[in-house]
N, C-alpha and C. Protein backbone atom coordinates (compact mmCIF):
# COMPACT_ATOMS: atom_id res chain seq x y z
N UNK A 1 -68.06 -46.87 -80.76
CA UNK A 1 -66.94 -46.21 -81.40
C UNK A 1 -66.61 -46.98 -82.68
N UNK A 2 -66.62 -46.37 -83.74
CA UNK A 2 -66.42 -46.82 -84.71
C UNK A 2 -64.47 -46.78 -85.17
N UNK A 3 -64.87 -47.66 -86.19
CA UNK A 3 -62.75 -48.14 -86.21
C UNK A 3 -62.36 -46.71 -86.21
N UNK A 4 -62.93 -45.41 -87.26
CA UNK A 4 -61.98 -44.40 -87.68
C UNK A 4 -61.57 -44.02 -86.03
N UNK A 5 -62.82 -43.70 -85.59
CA UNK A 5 -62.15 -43.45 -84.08
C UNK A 5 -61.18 -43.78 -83.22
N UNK A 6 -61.57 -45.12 -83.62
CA UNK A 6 -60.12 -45.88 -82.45
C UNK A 6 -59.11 -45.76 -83.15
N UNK A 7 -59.02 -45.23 -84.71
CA UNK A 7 -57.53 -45.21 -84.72
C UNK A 7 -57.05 -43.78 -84.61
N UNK A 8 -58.14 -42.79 -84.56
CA UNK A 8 -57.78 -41.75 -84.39
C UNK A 8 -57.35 -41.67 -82.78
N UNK A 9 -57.94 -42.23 -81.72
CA UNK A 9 -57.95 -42.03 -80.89
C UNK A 9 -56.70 -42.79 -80.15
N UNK A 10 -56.05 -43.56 -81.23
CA UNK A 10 -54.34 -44.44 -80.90
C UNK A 10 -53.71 -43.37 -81.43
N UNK A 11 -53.87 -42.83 -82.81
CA UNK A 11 -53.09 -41.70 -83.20
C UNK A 11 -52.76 -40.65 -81.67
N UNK A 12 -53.85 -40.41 -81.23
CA UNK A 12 -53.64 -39.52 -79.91
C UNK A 12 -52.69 -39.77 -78.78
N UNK A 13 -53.46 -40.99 -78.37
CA UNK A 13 -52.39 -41.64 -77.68
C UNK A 13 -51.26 -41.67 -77.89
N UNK A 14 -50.93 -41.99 -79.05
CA UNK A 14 -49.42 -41.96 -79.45
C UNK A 14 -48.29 -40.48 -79.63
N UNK A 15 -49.63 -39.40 -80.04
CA UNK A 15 -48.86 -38.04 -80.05
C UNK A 15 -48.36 -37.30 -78.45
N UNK A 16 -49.17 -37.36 -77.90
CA UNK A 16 -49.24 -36.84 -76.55
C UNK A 16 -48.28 -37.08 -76.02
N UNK A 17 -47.45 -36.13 -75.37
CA UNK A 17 -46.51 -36.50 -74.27
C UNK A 17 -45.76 -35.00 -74.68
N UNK A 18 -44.72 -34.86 -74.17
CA UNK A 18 -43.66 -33.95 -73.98
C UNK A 18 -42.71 -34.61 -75.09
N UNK A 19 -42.31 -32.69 -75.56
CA UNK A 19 -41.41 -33.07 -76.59
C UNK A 19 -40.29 -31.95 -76.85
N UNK A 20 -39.85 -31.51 -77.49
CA UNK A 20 -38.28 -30.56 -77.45
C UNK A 20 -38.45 -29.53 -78.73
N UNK A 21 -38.56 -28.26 -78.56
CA UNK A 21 -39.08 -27.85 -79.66
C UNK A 21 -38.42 -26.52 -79.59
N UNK A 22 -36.95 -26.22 -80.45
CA UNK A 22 -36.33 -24.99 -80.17
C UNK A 22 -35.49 -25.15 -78.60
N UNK A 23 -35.17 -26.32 -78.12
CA UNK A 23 -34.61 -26.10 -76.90
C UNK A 23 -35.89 -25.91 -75.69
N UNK A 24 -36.98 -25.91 -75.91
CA UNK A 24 -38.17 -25.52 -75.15
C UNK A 24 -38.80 -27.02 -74.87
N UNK A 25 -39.12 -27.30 -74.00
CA UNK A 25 -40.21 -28.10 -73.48
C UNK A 25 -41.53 -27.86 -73.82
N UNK A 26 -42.21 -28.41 -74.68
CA UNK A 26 -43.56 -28.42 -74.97
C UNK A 26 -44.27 -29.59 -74.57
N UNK A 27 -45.51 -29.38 -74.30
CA UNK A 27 -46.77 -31.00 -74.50
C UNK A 27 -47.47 -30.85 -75.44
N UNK A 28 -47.75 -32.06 -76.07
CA UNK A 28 -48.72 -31.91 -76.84
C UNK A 28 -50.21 -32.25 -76.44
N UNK A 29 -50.90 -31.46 -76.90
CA UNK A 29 -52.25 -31.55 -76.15
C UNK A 29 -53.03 -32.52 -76.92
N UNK A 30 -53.13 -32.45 -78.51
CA UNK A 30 -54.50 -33.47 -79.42
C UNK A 30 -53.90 -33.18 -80.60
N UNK A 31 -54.35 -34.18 -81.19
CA UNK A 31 -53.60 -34.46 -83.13
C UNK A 31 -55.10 -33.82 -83.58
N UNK A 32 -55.16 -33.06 -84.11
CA UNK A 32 -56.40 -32.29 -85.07
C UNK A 32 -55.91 -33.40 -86.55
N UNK A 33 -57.05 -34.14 -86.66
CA UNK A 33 -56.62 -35.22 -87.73
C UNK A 33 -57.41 -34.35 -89.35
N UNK A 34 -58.36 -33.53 -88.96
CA UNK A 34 -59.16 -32.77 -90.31
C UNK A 34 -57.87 -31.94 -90.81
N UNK A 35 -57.33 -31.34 -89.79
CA UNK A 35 -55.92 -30.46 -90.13
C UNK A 35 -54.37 -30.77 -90.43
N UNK A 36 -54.23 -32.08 -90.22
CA UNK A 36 -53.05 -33.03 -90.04
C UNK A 36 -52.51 -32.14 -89.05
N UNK A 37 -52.76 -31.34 -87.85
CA UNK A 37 -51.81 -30.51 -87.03
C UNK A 37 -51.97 -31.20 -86.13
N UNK A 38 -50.78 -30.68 -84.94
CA UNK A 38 -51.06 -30.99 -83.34
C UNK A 38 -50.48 -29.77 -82.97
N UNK A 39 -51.62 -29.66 -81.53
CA UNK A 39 -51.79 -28.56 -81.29
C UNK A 39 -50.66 -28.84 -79.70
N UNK A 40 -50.09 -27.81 -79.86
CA UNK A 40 -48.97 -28.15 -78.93
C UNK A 40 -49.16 -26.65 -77.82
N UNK A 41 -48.47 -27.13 -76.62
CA UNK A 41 -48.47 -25.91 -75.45
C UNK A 41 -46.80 -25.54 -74.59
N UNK A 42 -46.44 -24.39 -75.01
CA UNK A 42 -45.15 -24.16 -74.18
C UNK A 42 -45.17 -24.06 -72.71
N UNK A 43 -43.94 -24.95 -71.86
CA UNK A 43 -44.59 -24.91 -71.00
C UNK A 43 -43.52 -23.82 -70.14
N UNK A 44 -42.99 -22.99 -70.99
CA UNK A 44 -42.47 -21.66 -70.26
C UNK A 44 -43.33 -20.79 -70.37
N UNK A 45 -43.85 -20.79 -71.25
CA UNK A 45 -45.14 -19.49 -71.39
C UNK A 45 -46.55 -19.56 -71.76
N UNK A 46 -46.68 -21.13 -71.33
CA UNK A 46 -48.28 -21.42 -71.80
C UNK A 46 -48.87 -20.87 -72.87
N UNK A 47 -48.08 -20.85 -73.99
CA UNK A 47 -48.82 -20.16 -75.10
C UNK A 47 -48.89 -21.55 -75.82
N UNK A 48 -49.85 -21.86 -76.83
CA UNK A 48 -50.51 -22.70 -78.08
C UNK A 48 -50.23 -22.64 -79.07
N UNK A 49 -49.81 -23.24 -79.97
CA UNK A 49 -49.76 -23.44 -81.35
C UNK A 49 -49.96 -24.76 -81.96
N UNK A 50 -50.30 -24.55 -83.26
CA UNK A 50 -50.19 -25.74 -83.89
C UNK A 50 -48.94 -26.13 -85.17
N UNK A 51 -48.98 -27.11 -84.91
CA UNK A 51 -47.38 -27.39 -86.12
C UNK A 51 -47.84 -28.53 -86.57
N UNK A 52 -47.46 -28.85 -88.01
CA UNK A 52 -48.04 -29.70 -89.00
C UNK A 52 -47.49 -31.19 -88.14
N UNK A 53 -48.18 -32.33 -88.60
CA UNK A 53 -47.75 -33.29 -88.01
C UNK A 53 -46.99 -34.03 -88.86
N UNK A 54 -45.31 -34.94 -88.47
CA UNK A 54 -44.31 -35.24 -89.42
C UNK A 54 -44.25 -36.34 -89.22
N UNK A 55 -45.44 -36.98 -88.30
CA UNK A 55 -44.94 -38.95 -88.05
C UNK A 55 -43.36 -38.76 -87.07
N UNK A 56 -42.38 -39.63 -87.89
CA UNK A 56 -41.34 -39.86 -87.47
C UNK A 56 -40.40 -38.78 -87.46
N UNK A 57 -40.55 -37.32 -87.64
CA UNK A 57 -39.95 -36.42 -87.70
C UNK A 57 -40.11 -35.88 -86.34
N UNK A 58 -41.73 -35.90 -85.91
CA UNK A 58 -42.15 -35.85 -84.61
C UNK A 58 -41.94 -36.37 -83.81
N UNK A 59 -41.40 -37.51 -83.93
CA UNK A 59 -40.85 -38.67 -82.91
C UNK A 59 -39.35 -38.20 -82.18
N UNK A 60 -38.67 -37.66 -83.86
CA UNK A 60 -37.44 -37.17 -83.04
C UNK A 60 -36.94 -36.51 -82.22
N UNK A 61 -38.19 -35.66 -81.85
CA UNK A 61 -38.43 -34.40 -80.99
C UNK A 61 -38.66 -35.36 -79.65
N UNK A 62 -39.35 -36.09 -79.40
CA UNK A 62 -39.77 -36.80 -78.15
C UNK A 62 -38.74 -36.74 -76.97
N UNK A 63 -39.47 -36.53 -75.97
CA UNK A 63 -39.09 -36.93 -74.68
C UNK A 63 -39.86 -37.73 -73.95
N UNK A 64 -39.00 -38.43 -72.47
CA UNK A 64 -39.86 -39.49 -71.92
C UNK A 64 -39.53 -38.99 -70.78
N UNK A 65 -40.54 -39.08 -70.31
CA UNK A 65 -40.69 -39.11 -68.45
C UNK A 65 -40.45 -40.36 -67.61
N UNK A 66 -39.79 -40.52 -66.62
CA UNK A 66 -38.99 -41.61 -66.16
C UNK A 66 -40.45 -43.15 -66.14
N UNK A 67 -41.16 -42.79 -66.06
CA UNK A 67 -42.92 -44.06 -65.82
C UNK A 67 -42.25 -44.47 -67.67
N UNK A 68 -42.13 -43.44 -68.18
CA UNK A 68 -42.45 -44.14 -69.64
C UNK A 68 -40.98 -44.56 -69.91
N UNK A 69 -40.00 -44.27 -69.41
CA UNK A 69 -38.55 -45.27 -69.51
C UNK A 69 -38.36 -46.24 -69.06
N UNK A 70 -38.96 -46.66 -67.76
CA UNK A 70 -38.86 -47.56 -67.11
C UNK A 70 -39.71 -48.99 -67.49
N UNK A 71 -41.06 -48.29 -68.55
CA UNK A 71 -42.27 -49.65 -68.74
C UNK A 71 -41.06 -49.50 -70.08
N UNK A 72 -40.52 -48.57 -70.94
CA UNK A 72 -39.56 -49.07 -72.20
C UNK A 72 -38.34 -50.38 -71.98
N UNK A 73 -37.71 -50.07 -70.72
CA UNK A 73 -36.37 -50.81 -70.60
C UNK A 73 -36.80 -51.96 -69.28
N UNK A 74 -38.39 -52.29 -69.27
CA UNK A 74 -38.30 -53.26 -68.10
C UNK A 74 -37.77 -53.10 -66.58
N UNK A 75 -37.59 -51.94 -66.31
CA UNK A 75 -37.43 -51.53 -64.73
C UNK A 75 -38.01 -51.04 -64.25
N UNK A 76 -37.99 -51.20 -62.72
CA UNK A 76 -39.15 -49.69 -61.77
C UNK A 76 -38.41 -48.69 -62.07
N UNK A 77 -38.94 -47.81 -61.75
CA UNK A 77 -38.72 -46.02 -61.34
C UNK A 77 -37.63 -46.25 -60.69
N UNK A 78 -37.72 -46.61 -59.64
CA UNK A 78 -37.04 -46.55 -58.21
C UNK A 78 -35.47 -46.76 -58.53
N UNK A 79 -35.64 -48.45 -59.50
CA UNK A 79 -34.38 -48.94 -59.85
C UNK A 79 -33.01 -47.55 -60.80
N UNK A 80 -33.81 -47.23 -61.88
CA UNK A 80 -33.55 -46.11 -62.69
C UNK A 80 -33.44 -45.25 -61.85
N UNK A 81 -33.65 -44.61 -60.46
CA UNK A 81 -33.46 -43.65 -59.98
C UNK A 81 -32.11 -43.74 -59.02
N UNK A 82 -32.12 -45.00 -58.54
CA UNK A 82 -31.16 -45.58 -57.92
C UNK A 82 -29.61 -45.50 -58.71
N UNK A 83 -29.57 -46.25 -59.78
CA UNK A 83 -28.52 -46.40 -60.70
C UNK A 83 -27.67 -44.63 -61.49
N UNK A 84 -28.62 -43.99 -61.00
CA UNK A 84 -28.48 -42.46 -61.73
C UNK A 84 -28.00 -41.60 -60.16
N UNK A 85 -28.39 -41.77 -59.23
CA UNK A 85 -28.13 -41.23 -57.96
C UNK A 85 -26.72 -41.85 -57.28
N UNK A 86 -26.74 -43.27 -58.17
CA UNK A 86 -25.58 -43.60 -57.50
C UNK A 86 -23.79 -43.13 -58.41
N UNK A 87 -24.69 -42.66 -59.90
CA UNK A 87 -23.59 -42.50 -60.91
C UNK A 87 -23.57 -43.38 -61.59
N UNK A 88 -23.96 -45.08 -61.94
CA UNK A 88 -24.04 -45.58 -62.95
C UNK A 88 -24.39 -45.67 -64.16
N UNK A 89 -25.60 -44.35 -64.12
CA UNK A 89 -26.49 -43.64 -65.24
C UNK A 89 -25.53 -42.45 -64.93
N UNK A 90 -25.93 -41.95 -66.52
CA UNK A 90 -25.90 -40.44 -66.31
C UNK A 90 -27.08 -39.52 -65.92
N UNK A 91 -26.99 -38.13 -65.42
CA UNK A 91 -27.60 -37.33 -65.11
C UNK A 91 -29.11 -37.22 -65.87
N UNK A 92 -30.09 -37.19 -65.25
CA UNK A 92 -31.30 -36.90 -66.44
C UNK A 92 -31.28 -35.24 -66.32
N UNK A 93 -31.75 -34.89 -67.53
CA UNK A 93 -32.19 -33.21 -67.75
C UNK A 93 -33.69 -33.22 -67.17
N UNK A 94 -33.78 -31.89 -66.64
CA UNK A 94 -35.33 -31.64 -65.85
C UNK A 94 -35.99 -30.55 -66.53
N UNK A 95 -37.47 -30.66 -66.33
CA UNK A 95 -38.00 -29.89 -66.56
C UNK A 95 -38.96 -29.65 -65.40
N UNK A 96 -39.70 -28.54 -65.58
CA UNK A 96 -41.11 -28.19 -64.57
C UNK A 96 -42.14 -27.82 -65.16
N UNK A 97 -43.30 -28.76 -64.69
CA UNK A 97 -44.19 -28.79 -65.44
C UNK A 97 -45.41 -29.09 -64.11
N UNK A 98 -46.40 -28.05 -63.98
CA UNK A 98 -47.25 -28.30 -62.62
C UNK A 98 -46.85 -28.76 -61.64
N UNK A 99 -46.22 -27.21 -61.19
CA UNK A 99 -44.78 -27.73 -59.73
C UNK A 99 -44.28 -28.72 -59.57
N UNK A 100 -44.50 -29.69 -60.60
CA UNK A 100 -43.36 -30.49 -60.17
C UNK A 100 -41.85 -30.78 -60.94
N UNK A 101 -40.84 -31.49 -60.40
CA UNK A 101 -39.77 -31.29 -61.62
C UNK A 101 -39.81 -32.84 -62.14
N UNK A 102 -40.17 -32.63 -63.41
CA UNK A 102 -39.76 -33.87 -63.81
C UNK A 102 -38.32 -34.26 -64.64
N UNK A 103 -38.14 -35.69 -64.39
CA UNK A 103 -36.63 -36.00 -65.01
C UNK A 103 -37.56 -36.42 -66.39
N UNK A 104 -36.57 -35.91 -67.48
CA UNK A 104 -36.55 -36.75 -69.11
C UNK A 104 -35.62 -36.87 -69.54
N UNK A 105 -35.65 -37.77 -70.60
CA UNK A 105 -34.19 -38.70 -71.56
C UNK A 105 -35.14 -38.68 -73.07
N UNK A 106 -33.82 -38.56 -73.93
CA UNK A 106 -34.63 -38.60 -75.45
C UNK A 106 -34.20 -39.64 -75.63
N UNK A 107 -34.75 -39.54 -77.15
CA UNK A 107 -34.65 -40.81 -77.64
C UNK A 107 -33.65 -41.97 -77.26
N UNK A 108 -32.22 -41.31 -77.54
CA UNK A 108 -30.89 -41.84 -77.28
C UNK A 108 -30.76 -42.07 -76.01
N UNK A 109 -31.16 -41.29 -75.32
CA UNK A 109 -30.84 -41.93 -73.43
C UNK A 109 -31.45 -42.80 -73.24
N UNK A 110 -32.52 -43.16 -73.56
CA UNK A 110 -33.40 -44.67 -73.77
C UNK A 110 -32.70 -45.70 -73.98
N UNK A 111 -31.80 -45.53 -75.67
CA UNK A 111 -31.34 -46.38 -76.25
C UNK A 111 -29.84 -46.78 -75.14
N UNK A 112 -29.49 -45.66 -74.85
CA UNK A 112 -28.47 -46.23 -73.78
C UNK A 112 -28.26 -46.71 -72.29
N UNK A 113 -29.86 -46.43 -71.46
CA UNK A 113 -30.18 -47.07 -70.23
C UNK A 113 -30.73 -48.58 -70.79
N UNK A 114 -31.13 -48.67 -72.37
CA UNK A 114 -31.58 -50.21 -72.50
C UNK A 114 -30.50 -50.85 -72.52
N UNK A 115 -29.55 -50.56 -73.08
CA UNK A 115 -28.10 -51.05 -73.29
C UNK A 115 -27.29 -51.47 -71.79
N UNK A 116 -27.33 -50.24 -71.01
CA UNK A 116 -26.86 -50.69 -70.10
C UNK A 116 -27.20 -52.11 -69.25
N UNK A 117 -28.48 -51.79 -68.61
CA UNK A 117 -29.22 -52.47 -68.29
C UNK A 117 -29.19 -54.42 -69.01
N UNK A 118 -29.05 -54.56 -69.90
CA UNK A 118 -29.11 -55.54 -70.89
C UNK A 118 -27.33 -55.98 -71.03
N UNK A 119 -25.91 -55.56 -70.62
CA UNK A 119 -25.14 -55.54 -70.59
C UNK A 119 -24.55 -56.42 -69.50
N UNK A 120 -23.49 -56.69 -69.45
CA UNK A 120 -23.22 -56.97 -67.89
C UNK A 120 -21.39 -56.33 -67.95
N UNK A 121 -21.73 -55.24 -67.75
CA UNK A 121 -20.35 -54.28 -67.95
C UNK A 121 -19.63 -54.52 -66.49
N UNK A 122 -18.72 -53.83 -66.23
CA UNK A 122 -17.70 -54.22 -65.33
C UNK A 122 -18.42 -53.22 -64.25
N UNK A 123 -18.49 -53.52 -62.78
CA UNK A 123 -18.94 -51.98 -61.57
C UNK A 123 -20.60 -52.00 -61.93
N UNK A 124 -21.76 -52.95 -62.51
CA UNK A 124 -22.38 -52.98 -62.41
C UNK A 124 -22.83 -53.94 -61.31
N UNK A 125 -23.79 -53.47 -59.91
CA UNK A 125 -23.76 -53.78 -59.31
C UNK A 125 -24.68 -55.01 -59.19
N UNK A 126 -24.18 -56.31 -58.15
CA UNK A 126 -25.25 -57.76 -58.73
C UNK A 126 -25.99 -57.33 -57.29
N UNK A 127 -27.54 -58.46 -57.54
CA UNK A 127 -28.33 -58.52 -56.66
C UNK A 127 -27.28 -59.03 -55.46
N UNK A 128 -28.00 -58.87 -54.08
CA UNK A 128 -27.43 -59.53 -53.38
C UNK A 128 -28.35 -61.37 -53.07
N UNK A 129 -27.46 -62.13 -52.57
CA UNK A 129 -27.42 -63.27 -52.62
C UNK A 129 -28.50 -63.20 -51.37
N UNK A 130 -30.16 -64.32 -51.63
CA UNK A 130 -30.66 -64.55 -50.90
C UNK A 130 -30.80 -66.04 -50.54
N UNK A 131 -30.14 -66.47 -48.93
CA UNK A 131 -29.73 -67.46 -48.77
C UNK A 131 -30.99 -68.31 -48.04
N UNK A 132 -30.87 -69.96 -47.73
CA UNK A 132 -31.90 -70.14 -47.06
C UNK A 132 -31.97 -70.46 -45.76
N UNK A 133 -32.91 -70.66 -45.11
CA UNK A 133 -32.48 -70.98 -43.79
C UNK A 133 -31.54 -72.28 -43.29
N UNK A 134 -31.61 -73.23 -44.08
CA UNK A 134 -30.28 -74.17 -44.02
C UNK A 134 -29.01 -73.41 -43.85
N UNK A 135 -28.79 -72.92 -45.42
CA UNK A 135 -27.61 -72.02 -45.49
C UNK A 135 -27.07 -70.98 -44.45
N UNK A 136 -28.18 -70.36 -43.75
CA UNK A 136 -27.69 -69.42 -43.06
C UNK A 136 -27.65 -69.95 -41.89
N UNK A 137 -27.55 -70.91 -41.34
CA UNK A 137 -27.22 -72.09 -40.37
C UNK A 137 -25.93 -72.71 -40.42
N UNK A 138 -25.79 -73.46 -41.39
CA UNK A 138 -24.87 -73.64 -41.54
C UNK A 138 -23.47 -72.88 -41.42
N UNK A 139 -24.10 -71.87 -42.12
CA UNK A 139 -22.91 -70.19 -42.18
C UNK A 139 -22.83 -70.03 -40.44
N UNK A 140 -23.82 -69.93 -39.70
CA UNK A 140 -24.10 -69.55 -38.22
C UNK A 140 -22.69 -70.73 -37.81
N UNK A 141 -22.84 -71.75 -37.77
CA UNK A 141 -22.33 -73.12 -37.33
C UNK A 141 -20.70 -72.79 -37.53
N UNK A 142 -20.64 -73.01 -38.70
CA UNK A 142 -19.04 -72.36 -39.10
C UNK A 142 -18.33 -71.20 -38.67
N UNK A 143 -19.49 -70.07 -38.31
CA UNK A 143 -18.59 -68.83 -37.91
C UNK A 143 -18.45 -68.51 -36.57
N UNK A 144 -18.97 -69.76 -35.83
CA UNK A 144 -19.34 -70.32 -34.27
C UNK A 144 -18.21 -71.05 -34.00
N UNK A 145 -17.93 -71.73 -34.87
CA UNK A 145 -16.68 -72.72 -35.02
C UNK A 145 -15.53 -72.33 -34.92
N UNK A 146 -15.24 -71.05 -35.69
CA UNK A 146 -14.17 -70.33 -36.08
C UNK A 146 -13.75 -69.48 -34.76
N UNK A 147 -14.90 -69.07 -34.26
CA UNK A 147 -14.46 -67.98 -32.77
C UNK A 147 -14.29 -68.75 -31.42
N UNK A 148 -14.50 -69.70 -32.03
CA UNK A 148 -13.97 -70.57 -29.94
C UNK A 148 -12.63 -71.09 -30.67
């Protein structure tokens, strides 16, 4: 593989994903680099088109699927799913895309689960305390103490 390739082939990488287009959920399928287009697919009506490619204009359109929020802001899935189920997040918007429903956040919901996360706001909940077996002996000893 020669360089043009690999950078065409990061260009790709980088276009691909789900994005917001008219209120519609689209994917993009491949950056046609001879055409400067990307060829994009609705995923209410599986129809194709292509639309010129805008760099960072295109970006603004982006959406992320919870795998790609979570490697952004340093958390599992699980955690992010947790914090949103419990109400600490807000709600994600869904889409369906090959029976399944997926959750997405744009740009800005990113910018504000990194924030959170990175914060130490008030009702954010701490790990719980893992003690050692001394400690939890000791604790045993004292609360043994206390009931006779």
């Amino acid at each position: 593989m020669n360089e043009i390739d690999r950078i065409i082939n990061q260009i790709n990488v980088q276009v691909k994903g789900f994005y917001i287009d008219n209120d519609v959920v689209v994917k993009a399928m491949r950056y046609l680099k001879r055409d400067g287009k990307v060829l994009f697919k609705r995923l209410d009506t599986g129809e194709e088109y292509l639309e010129d490619y805008k760099g960072s204009a295109l970006f603004r359109k982006r959406i992320f699927i919870i795998g790609e929020v979570a490697k952004m802001v340093g958390r599992s899935v699980g955690t992010i799913r947790k914090c949103e189920t419990s109400g600490l997040l807000p709600a994600a918007s869904r889409f369906q895309y090959s029976n399944t429903n997926y959750r997405y956040y744009t740009f800005d919901d990113v910018r504000q689960i990194e924030s959170f996360f990175n914060s130490q706001k008030v009702g954010r909940p701490l790990k719980n305390r893992v003690y050692s077996r001394k400690d939890l002996s000791n604790k045993l000893r004292q609360a043994k103490k206390g009931m006779s």
